[in-house]
Protein backbone atom coordinates (compact mmCIF):
# COMPACT_ATOMS: atom_id res chain seq x y z
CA UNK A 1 -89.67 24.48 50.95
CA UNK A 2 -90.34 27.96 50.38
CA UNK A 3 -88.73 29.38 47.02
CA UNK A 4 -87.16 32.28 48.05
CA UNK A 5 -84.76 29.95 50.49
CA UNK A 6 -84.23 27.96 47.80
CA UNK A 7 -83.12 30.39 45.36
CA UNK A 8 -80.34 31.55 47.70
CA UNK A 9 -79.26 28.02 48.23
CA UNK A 10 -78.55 27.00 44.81
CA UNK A 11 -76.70 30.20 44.07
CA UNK A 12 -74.43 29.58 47.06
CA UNK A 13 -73.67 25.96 45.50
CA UNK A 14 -73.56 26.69 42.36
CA UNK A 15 -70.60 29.38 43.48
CA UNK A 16 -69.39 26.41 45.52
CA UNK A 17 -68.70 24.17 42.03
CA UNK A 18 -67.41 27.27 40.09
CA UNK A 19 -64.80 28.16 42.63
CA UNK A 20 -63.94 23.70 42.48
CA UNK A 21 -63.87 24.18 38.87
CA UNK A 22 -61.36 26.92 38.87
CA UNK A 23 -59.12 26.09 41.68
CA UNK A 24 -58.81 22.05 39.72
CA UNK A 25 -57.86 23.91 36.16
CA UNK A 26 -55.53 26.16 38.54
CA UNK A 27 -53.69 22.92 39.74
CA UNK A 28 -53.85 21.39 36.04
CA UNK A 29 -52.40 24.49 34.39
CA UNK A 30 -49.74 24.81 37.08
CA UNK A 31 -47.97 21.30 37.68
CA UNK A 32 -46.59 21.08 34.12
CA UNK A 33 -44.49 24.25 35.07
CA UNK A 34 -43.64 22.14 37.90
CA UNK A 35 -42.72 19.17 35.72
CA UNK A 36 -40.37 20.92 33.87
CA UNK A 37 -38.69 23.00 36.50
CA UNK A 38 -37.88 19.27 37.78
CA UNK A 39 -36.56 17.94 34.64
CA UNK A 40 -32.91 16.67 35.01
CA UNK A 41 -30.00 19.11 32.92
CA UNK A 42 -28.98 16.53 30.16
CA UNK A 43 -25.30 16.23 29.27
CA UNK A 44 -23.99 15.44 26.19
CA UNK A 45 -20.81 13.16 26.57
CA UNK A 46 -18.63 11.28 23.86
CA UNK A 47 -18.22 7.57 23.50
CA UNK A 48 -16.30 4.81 21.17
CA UNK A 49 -17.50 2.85 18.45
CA UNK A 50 -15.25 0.61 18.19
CA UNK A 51 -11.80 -0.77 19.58
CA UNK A 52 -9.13 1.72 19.54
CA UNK A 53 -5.31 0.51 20.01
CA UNK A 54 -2.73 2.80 21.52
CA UNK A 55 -1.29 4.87 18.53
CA UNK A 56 -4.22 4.00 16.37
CA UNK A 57 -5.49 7.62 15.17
CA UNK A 58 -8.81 8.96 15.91
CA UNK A 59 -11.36 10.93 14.19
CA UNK A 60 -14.82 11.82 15.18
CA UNK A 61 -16.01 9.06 12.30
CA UNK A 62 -14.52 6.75 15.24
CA UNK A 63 -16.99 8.08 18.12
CA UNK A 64 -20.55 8.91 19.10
CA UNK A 65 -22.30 11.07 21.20
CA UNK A 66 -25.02 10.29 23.64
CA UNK A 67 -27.53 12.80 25.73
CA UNK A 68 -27.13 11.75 29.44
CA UNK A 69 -28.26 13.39 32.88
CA UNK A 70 -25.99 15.90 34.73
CA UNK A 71 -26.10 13.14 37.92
CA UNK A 72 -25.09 10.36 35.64
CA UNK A 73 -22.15 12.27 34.25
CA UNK A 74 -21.13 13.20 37.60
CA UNK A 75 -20.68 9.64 38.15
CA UNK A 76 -18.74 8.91 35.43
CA UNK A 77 -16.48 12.53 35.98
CA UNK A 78 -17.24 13.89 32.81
CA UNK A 79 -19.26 16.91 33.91
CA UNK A 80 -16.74 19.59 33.19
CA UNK A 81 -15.22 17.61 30.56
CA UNK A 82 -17.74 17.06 28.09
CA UNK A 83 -16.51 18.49 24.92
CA UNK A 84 -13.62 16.40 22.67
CA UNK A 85 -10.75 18.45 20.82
CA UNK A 86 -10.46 17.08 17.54
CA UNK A 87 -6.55 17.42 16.46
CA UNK A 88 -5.52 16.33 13.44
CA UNK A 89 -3.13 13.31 14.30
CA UNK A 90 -4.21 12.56 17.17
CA UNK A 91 -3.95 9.09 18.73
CA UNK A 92 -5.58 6.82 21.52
CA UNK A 93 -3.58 7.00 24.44
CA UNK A 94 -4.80 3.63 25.54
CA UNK A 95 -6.46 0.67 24.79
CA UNK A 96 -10.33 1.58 24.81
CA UNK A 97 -13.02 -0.65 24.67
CA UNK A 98 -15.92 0.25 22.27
CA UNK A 99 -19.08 1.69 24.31
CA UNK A 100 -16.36 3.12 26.66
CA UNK A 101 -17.02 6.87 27.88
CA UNK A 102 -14.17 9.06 26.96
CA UNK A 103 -12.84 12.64 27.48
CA UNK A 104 -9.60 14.69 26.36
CA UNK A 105 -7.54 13.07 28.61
CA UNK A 106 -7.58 9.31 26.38
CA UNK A 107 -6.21 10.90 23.82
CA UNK A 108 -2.66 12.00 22.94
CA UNK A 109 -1.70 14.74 20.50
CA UNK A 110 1.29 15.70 18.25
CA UNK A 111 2.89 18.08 20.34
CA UNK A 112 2.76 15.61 23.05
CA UNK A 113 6.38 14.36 23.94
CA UNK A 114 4.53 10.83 24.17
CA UNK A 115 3.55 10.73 20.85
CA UNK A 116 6.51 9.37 18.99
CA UNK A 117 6.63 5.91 20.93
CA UNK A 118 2.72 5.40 20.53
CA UNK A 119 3.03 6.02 16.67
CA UNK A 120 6.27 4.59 15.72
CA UNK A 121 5.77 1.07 13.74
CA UNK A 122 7.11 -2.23 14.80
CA UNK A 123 10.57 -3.21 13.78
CA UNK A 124 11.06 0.83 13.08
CA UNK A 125 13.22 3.21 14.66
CA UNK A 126 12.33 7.17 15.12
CA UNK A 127 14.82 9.31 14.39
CA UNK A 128 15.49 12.87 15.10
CA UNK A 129 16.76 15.22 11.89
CA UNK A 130 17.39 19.02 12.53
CA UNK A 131 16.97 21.18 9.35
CA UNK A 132 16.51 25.25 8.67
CA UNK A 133 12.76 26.18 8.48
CA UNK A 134 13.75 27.18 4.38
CA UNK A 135 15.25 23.81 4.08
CA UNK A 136 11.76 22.08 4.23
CA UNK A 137 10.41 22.87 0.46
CA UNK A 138 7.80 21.88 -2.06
CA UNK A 139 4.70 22.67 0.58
CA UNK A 140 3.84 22.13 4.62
CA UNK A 141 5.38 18.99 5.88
CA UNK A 142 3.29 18.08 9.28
CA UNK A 143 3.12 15.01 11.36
CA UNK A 144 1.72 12.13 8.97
CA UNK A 145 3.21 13.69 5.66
CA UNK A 146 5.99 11.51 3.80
CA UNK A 147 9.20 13.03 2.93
CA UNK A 148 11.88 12.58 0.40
CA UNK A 149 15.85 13.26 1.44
CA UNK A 150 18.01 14.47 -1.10
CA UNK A 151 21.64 15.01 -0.63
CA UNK A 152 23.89 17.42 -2.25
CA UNK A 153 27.44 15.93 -2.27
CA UNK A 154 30.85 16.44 -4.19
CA UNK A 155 33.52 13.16 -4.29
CA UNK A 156 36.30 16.19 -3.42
CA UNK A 157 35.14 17.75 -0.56
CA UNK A 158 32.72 17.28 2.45
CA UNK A 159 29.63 19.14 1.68
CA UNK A 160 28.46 18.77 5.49
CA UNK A 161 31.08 21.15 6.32
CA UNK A 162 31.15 23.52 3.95
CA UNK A 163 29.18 26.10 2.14
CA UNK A 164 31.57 26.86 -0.54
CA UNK A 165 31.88 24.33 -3.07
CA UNK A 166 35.25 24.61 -4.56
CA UNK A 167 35.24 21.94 -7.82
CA UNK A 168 32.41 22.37 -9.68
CA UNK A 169 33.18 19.25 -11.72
CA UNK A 170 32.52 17.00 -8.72
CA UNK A 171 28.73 18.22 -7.45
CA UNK A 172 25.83 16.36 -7.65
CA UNK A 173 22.36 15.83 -6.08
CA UNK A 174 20.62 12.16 -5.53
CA UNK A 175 18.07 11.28 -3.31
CA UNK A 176 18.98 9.26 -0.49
CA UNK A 177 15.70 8.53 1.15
CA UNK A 178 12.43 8.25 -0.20
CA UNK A 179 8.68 8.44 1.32
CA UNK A 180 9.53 8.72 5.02
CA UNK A 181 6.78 9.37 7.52
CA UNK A 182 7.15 11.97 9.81
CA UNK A 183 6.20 11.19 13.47
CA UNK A 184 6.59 14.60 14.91
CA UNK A 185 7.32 18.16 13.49
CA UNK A 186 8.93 20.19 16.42
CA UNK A 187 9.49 24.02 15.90
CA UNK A 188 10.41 27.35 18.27
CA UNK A 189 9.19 30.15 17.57
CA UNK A 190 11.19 33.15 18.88
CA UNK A 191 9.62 35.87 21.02
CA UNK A 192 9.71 39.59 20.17
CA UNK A 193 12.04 39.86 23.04
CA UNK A 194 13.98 37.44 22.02
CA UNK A 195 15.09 38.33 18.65
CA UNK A 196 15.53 41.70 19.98
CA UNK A 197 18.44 41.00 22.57
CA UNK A 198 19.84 37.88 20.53
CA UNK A 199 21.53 38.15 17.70
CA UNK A 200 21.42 34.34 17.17
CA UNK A 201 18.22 32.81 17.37
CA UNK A 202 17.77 29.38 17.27
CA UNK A 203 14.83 28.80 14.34
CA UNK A 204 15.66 25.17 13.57
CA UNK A 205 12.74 22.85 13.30
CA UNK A 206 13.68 19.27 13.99
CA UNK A 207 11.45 16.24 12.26
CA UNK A 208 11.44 12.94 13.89
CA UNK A 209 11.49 10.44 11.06
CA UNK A 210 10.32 6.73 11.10
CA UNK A 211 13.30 4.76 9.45
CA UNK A 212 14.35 1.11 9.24
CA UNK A 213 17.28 0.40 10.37
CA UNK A 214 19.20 0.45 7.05
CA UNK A 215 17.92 3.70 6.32
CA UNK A 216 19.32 4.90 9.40
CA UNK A 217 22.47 3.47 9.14
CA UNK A 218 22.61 5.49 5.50
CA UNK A 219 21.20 8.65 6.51
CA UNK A 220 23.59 9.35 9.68
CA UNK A 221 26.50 8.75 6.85
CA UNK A 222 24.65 11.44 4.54
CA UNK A 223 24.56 13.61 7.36
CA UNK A 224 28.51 13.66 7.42
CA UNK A 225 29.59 13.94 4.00
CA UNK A 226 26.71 15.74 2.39
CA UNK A 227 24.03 18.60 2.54
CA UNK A 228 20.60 17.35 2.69
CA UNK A 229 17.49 18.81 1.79
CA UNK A 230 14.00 17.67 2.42
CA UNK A 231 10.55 18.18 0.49
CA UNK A 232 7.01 16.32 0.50
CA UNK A 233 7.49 13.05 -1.19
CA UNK A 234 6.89 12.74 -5.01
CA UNK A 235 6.58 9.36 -4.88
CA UNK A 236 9.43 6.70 -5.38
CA UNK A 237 9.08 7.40 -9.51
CA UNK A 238 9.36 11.02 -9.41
CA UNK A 239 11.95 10.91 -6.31
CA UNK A 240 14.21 8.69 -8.89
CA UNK A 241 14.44 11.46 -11.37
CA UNK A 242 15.89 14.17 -8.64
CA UNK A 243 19.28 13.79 -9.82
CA UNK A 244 21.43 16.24 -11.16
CA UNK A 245 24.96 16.90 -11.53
CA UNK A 246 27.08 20.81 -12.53
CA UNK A 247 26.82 19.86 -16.25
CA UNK A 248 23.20 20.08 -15.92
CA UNK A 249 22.92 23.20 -14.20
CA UNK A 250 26.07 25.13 -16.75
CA UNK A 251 24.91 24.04 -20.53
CA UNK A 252 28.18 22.93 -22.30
CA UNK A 253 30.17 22.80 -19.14
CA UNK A 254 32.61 19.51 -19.45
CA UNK A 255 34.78 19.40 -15.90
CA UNK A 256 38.33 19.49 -15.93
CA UNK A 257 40.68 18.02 -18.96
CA UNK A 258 43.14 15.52 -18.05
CA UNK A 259 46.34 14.86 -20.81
CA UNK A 260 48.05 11.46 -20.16
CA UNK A 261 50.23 10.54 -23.01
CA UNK A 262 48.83 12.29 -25.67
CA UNK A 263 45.39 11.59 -25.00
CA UNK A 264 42.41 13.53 -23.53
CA UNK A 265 39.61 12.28 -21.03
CA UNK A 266 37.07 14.65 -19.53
CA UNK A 267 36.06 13.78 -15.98
């Protein structure tokens, strides 16, 4: 064959395998873009590690997380309810099985009316105790925190129902309960508007106390005959020492004097 038809040729092919060439690193360069425009959304969702009882209280030491497609999610409902609220206090709602899948809705919190009868122990009985918000001393008292009662009484009048103590001889203060748990710390906060148009606002916070049944027994009697007062436990050794009587708080004071017959006795 004549070379000037073959030159032509091989150009022409050799065009041919260039344009191949291209168009295949084209294709190569393009479909991982396509790859990863495919690529599911991952999801990351909350599970148990172990068993959790009603009442028992969680913390995120107790679960796991776990990345998991958007379709799988889906499945399990947990695609716009991905994220847990950790709340101090807060308790398993129900039983739940380690492994198990869980969102806000297995768990119950403080402020939630059904908290008391999750967390109340066996055998114990929760009690509600109003008190004034100045009335709860010696640092923040929340749900979980153990309390001490003291009571301020007099043997010659009832200190429930009355401010004004009128023998100073016959005060004292004891404490009547000590290291309570508190279940549930319930407070209102007024409004602007409301302490504006009222002139008595309601500012009582109420603790719900886990008692035996002995200690309920006393502390409904110490509600009747005495003022009480409530602070963050001491401990049962320091609680024993809060006792006091008016010769302790007036140096030299010695109560009334009594003459029978000649002689004197101090009460």
């Amino acid at each position: 064959m004549n070379l000037k038809v073959l030159l032509p040729v091989a150009v022409i092919a050799m065009g041919a395998g260039l344009y191949g060439l291209s168009g295949n690193l084209v294709q190569n360069t393009e479909k991982p873009q396509e790859k990863l425009a495919e690529a599911p959304k991952q999801l990351r969702i909350w599970l148990t590690k172990n068993t959790l009882q009603p009442g028992q209280v969680v913390t995120n030491r107790d679960l796991e997380t776990r990345l998991v497609s958007e379709s799988e999610a889906n499945q399990h409902g947990l695609v716009n309810d991905t994220n847990i609220e950790f709340v101090k206090g807060m308790v398993a709602g129900e039983e739940l099985e380690p492994g198990q899948w869980i969102t806000n809705r297995d768990f119950i919190h403080p402020d939630d009316p059904a908290y008391v009868e999750l967390t109340v122990s066996q055998g114990m009985v929760p009690y509600a105790v109003k008190v004034e918000p100045e009335t709860i001393i010696g640092g923040v008292i929340t749900q979980g925190s153990l309390v001490d009662i003291v009571a301020l009484s007099s043997v010659s009048q009832n200190m429930a129902s009355e401010n004004t103590v009128r023998g100073l001889q016959s005060v004292s203060l004891s404490p009547i309960l000590m290291a309570i748990k508190v279940l549930q710390v319930q407070s209102y906060i007024p409004t602007e508007v409301e302490k504006v148009t009222s002139k008595e606002v309601d500012t009582d916070v109420t603790m719900v106390l886990e008692l035996s049944q002995e200690q309920l027994a006393k502390l409904i009697i110490a509600k009747k005959i005495a003022q009480l007062e409530v602070h963050k436990s001491l401990g049962a050794v320091e609680a024993k020492r809060l006792r006091a009587n008016s010769g302790d708080v007036i140096p030299g004071y010695q109560a009334i004097k009594e003459f029978r017959a000649g002689a004197t006795s101090i009460k």
